[in-house]
Structure formats: structure tokens, C-alpha cells
Protein backbone atom coordinates (compact mmCIF):
# COMPACT_ATOMS: atom_id res chain seq x y z
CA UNK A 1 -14.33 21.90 7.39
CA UNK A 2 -13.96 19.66 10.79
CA UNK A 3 -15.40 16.31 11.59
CA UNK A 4 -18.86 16.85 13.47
CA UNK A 5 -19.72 15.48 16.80
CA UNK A 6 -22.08 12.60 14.93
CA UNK A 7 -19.51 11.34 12.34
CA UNK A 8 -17.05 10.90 16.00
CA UNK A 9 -19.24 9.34 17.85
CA UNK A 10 -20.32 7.29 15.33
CA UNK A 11 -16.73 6.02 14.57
CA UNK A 12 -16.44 5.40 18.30
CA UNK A 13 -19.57 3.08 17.50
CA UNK A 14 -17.48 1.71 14.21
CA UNK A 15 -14.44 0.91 15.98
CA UNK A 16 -15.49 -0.84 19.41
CA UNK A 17 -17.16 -4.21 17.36
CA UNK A 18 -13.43 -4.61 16.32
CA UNK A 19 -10.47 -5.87 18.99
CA UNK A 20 -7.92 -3.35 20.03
CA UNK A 21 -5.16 -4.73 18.06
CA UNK A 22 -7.70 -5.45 14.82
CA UNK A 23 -8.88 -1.48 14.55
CA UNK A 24 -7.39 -1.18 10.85
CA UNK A 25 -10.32 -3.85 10.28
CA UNK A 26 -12.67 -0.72 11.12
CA UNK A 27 -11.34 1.34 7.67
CA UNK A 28 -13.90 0.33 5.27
CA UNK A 29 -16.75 0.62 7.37
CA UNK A 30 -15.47 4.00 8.59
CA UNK A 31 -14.54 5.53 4.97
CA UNK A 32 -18.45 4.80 4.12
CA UNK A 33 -19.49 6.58 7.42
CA UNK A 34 -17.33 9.52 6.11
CA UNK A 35 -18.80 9.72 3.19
CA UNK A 36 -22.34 9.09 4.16
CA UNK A 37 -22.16 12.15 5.70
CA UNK A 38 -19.63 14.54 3.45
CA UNK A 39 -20.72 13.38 -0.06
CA UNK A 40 -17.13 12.35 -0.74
CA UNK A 41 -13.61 11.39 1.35
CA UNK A 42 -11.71 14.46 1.66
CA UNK A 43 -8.31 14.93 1.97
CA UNK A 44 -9.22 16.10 6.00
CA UNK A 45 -11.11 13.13 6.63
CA UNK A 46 -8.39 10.70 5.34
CA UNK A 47 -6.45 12.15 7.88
CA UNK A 48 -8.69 11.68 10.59
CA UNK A 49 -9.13 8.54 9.20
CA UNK A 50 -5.48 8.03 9.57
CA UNK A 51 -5.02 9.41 13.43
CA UNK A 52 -8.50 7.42 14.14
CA UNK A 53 -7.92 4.22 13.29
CA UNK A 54 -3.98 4.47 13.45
CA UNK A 55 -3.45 3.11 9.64
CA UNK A 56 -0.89 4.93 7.69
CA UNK A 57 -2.00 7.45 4.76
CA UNK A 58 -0.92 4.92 2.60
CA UNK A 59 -3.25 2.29 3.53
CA UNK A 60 -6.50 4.68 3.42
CA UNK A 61 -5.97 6.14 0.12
CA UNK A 62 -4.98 2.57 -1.03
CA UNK A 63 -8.27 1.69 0.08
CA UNK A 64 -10.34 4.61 -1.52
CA UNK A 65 -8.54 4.15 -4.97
CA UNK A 66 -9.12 0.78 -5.02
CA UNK A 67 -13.09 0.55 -4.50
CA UNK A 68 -15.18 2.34 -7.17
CA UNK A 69 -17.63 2.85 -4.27
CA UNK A 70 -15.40 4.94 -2.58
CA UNK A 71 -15.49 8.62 -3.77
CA UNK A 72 -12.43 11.41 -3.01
CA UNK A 73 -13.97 13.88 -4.97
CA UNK A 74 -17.17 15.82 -5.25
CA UNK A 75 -20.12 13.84 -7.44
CA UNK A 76 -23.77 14.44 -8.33
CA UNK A 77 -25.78 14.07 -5.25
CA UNK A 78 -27.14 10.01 -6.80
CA UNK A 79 -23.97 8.20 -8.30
CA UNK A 80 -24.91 5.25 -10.76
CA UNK A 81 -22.93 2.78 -11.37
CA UNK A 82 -23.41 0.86 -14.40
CA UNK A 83 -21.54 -2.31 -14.81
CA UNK A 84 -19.98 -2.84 -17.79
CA UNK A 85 -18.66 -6.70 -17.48
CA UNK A 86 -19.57 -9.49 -19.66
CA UNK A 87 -22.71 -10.56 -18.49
CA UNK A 88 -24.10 -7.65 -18.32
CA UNK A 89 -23.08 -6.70 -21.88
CA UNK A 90 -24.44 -9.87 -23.16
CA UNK A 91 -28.19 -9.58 -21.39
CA UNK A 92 -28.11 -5.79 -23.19
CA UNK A 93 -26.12 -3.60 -20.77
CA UNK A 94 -24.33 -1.59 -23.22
CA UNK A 95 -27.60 -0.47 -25.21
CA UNK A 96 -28.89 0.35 -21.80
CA UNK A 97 -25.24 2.45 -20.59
CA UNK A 98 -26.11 4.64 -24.56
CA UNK A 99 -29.54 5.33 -23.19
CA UNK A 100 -28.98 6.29 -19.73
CA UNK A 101 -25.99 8.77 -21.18
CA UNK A 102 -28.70 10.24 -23.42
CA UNK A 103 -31.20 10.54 -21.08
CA UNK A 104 -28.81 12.33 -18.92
CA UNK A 105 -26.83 13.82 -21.45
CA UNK A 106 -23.44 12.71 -19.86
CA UNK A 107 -20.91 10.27 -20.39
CA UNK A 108 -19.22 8.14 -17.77
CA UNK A 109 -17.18 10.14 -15.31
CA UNK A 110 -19.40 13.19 -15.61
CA UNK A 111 -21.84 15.11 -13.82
CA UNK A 112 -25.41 16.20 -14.82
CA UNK A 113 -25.14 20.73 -14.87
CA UNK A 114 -27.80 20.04 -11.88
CA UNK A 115 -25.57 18.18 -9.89
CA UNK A 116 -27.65 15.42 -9.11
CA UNK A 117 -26.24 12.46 -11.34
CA UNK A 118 -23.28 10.71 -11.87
CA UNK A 119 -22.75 8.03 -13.97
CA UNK A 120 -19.78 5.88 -13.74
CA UNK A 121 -19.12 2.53 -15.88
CA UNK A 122 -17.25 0.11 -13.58
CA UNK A 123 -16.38 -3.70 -14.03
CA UNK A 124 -18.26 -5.89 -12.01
CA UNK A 125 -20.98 -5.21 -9.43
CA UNK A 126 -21.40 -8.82 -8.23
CA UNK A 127 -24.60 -9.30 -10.41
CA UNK A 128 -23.79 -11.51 -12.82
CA UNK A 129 -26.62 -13.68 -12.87
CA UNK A 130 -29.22 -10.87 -12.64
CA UNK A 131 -27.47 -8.31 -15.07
CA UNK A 132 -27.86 -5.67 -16.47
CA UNK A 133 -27.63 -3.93 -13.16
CA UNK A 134 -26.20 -0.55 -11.60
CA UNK A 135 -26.06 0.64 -8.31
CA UNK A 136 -27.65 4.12 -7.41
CA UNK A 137 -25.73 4.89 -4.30
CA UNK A 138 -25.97 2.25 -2.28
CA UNK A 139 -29.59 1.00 -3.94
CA UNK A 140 -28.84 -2.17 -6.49
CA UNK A 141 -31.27 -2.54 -9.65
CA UNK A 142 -31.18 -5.85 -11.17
CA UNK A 143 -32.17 -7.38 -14.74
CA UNK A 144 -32.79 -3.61 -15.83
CA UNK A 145 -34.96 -2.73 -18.75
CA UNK A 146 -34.94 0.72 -20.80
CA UNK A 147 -38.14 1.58 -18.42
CA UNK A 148 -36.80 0.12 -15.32
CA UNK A 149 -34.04 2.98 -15.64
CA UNK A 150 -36.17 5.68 -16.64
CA UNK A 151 -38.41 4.82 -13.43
CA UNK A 152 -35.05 4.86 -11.47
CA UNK A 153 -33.88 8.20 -12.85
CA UNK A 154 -37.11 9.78 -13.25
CA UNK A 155 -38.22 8.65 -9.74
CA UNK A 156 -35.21 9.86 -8.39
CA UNK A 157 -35.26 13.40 -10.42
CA UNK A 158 -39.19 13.58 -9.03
CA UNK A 159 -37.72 13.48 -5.07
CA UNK A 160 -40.01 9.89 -4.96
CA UNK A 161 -37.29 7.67 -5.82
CA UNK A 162 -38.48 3.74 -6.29
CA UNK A 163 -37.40 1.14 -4.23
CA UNK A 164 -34.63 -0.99 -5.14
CA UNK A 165 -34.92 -4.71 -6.25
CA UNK A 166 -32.76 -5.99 -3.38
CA UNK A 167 -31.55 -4.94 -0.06
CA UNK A 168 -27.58 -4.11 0.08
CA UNK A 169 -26.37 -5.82 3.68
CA UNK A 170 -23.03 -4.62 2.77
CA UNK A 171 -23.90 -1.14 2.75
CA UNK A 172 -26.07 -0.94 5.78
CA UNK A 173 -28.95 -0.91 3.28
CA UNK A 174 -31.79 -2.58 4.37
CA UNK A 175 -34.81 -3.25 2.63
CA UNK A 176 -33.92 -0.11 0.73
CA UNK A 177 -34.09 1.90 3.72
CA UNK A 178 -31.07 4.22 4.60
CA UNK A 179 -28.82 3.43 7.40
């Protein structure tokens, strides 16, 4: 596998808002670009990563192991992330992680046989005042009922996926739209 022509050019794009001597700053933005378009961070791209940006190996898979939005391995095609912290435990988050592993018959850290979930349980999604929430990709889903999720999920099995309940800036999500 090599790095296409769009993922280059858009990391030439990535790298020029940042000063010459501040191009490490570019990592995280780039690392999502990279995996925008692969699925997941490979062990190739980390390297191209590395000569790209001029970081050291360490750095980038510091970086990838560190954010649970960062992926170095294969996953379904949507990855949910369901937050597990205290507030969203105490407004009903772990009935709701039991029900979306039964209605995908996985537990965290799997994969659905059809490839197209994944459902991770991570700490804190920066929600805390609007939980139970996940994130579906890069989509965030706030104050989540038992049908709020199975309109997620079933709108995203269906190919007509809903919209989120807030834009993700972070991301380059806007509006729900894909970057």
C-alpha cells in the first residue's frame, strides 16, 4: 500500500497553516487525514507521518496510543464510542452500553461479523452535561435514549444514517456534514 496523490497533497494543505519550525503542531490533524482516508493508521503511514512532518516514531505512535480516536488497527467501517464516565453512568449510560452490545451482539473492543460496527467503551467524551453520549465516527449523540440509539444504529445499518445532535469543529465535522 503507498500514500495516494490526495492524502499528499492534502498534508501539503495540513502542514503550510503551521510555521516552519512548529510542523510537529501539524501531527494530529495529519493522523486524522490518514485515517480519513485508510480506515486506520498503519504502520506505513506512521512512517510517512514520521519523514512528513519530521517527528520521531516515538512521538506519532505516542500520539495514536494515547487518543481513543485514533485507530492503528482495522475496525468496523462506523466506530461507536460509548462513554463510560460518571455522568454518563449516572443519567443511565451503562443500561444503554448492555443494550447497544445486545443489539449488536458484541462487546466492547469487538467487531460486528459484517464489519460495519465497532463499539468501544472509553472514559470521557467531553459530554458531561449532556450524557449519555457516544460518538459514531466523528458524529456526537447527546442525552441518548434506548430509541435514540436504535435510530443511530438502525439508520446507519439502513445506508440513511441520522444526523447528529451537534456539529464536531474538532473533527472537521460540520453540521454533520463530512469534511
Amino acid at each position: 500500500m503507498s500514500i495516494s496523490e490526495s492524502l499528499k497533497k492534502k498534508a501539503e494543505e495540513i502542514v503550510f497553516r503551521y510555521p516552519e519550525d512548529k510542523r510537529a503542531s501539524a501531527l494530529i490533524p495529519l493522523l486524522f487525514e490518514v485515517q480519513r482516508e485508510l480506515g486506520w493508521i498503519t504502520a506505513e503511514a506512521e512512517e510517512w507521518v514520521v519523514e512528513t512532518l519530521g517527528v520521531t516514531p516515538v512521538r506519532v505512535r505516542e500520539v495514536i496510543t494515547f487518543y481513543s480516536m485514533m485507530r492503528a488497527e482495522p475496525h468496523g467501517k462506523f466506530i461507536i464510542q460509548f462513554c463510560e464516565n460518571i455522568s454518563c453512568c449516572l443519567t443511565g449510560g451503562e443500561e444503554l452500553q448492555h443494550h447497544i452490545e445486545h443489539k449488536l451482539g458484541i462487546h466492547p473492543g469487538e467487531t460486528t461479523k459484517d464489519g460495519l460496527f465497532t463499539l468501544k467503551c472509553v472514559e470521557c467524551l467531553g459530554g458531561c452535561s449532556w450524557g449519555p453520549m457516544m460518538l459514531v465516527n466523528e458524529d456526537q449523540f447527546f442525552q441518548l435514549t434506548k430509541d435514540r440509539v436504535d435510530q443511530v444504529i438502525d439508520g446507519l445499518r439502513s445506508g440513511k444514517p441520522v444526523k447528529p445532535d451537534h456539529p464536531t469543529p474538532l473533527l472537521g465535522n460540520v453540521a454533520g456534514d463530512k469534511a
